[in-house]
Protein backbone atom coordinates (compact mmCIF):
# COMPACT_ATOMS: atom_id res chain seq x y z
CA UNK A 1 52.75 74.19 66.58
CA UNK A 2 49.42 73.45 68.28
CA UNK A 3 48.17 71.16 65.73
CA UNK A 4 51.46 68.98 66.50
CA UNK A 5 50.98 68.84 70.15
CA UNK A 6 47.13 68.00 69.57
CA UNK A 7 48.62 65.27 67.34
CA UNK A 8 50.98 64.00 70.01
CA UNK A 9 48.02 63.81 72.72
CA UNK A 10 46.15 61.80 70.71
CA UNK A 11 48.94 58.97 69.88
CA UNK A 12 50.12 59.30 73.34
CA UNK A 13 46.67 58.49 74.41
CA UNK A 14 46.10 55.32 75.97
CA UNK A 15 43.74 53.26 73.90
CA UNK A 16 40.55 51.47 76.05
CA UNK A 17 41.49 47.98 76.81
CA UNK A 18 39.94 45.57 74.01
CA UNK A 19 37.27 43.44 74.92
CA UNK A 20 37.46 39.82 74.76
CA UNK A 21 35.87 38.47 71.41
CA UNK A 22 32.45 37.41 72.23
CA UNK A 23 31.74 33.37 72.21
CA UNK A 24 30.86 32.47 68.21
CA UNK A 25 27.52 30.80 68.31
CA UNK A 26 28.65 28.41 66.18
CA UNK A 27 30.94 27.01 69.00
CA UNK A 28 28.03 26.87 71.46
CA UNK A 29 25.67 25.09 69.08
CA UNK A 30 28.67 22.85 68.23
CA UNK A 31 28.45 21.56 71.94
CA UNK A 32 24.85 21.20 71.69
CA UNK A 33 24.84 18.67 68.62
CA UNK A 34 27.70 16.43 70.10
CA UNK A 35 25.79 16.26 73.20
CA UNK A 36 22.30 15.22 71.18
CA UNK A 37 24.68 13.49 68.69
CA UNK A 38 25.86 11.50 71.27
CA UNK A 39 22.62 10.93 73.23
CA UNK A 40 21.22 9.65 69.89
CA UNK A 41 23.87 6.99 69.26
CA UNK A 42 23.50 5.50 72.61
CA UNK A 43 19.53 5.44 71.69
CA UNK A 44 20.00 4.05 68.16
CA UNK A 45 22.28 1.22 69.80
CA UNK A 46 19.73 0.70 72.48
CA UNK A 47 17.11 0.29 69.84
CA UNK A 48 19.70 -2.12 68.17
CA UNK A 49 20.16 -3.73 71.25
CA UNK A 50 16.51 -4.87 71.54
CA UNK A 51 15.78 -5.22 67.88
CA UNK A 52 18.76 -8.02 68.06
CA UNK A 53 17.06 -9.51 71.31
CA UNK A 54 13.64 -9.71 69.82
CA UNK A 55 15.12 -11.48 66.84
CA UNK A 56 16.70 -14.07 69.22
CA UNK A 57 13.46 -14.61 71.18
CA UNK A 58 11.71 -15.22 67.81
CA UNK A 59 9.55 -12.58 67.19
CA UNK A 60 10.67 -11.12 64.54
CA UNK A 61 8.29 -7.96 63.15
CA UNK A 62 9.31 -6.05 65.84
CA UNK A 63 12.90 -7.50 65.22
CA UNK A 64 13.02 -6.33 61.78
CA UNK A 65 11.51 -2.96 62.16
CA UNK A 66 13.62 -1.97 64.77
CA UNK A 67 17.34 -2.83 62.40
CA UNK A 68 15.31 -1.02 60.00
CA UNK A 69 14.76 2.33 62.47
CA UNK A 70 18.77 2.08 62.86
CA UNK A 71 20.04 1.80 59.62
CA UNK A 72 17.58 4.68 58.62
CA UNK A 73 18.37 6.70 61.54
CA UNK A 74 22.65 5.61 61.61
CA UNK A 75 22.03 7.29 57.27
CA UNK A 76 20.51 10.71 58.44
CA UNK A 77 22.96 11.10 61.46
CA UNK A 78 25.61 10.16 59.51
CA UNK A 79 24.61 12.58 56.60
CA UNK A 80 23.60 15.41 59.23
CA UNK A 81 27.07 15.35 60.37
CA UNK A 82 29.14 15.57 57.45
CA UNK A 83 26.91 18.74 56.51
CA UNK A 84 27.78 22.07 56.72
CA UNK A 85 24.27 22.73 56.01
CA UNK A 86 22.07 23.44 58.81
CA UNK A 87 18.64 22.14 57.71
CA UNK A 88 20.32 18.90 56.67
CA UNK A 89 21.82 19.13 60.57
CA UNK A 90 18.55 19.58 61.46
CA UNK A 91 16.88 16.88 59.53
CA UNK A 92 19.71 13.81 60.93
CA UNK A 93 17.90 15.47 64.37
CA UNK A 94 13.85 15.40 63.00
CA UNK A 95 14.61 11.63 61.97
CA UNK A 96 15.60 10.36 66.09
CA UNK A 97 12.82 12.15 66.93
CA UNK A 98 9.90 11.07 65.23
CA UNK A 99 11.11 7.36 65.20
CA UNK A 100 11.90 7.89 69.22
CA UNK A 101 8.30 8.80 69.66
CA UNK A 102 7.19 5.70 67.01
CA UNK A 103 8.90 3.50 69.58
CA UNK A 104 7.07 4.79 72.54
CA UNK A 105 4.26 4.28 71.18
CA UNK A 106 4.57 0.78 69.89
CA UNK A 107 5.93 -0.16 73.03
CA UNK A 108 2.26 1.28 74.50
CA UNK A 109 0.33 -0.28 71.60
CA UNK A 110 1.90 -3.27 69.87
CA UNK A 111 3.97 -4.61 71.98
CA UNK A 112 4.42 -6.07 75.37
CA UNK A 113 6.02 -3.00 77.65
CA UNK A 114 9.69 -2.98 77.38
CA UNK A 115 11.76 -0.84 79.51
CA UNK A 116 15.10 -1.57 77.11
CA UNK A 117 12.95 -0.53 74.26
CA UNK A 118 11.33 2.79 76.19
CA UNK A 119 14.56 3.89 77.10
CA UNK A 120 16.09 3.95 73.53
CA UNK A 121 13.01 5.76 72.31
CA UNK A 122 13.10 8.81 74.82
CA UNK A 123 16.81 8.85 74.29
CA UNK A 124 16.37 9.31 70.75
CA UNK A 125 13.55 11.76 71.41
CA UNK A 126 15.96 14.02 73.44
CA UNK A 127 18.95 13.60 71.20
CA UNK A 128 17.00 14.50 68.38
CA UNK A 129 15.46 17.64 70.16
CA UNK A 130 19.23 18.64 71.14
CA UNK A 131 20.35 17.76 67.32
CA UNK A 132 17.44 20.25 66.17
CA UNK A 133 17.87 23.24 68.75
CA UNK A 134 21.80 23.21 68.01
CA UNK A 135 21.89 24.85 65.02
């Protein structure tokens, strides 16, 4: 008889409330790389933008290189975000990056400065940066 009530306290027993499910990290990070995904776009057009404009103008290295930097850059973005992989995310972030900071200093060295140019290259620097931390 005892070990029934004992039984009957413990279903009766009101359970502790359930805690919410903590936030997945995954969902977090996911913000993170469509921020710096985004960010990157608008600094690979912005590169685009000028690379077009120097052709136009007639000076054409700088031209070139820079429809060069996007397609390159428009591969790995597009190939970091069809992965699953993370280190493949990472890398369509690494690629921005590096050529961001290649811009900058072009515009310091080779060319005249450009503030069209500068800003696509320190927008790809921080979308790449966001592209790598989100993983």
């Amino acid at each position: 008889m005892k070990k029934g009530i004992m039984t009957q306290l413990s279903n009766s027993a009101p359970s502790a409330p359930a805690s919410p499910p903590p936030q997945s990290p995954t969902t977090a990070s996911g913000k993170y790389s469509k921020a710096g995904f985004i960010v990157t776009i608008i600094g690979v057009l912005i590169t685009f933008i000028a690379a077009v404009v120097y052709l136009a103008t007639g000076d054409s290295v700088p031209g070139i290189v820079g429809i060069l930097f996007v397609i390159i850059m428009a591969v790995f973005l597009r190939r970091g975000q069809n992965s699953t992989d993370i280190k493949t995310k990472q890398l369509a972030g690494l690629i921005p990056f590096f050529f961001g900071w290649i811009i900058m200093i072009l515009i310091g060295t080779v060319l005249a400065f450009d503030p069209l140019v500068l800003a696509g290259g320190l927008l790809l620097v921080m979308g790449g940066i966001t592209l790598v931390v989100g993983k």
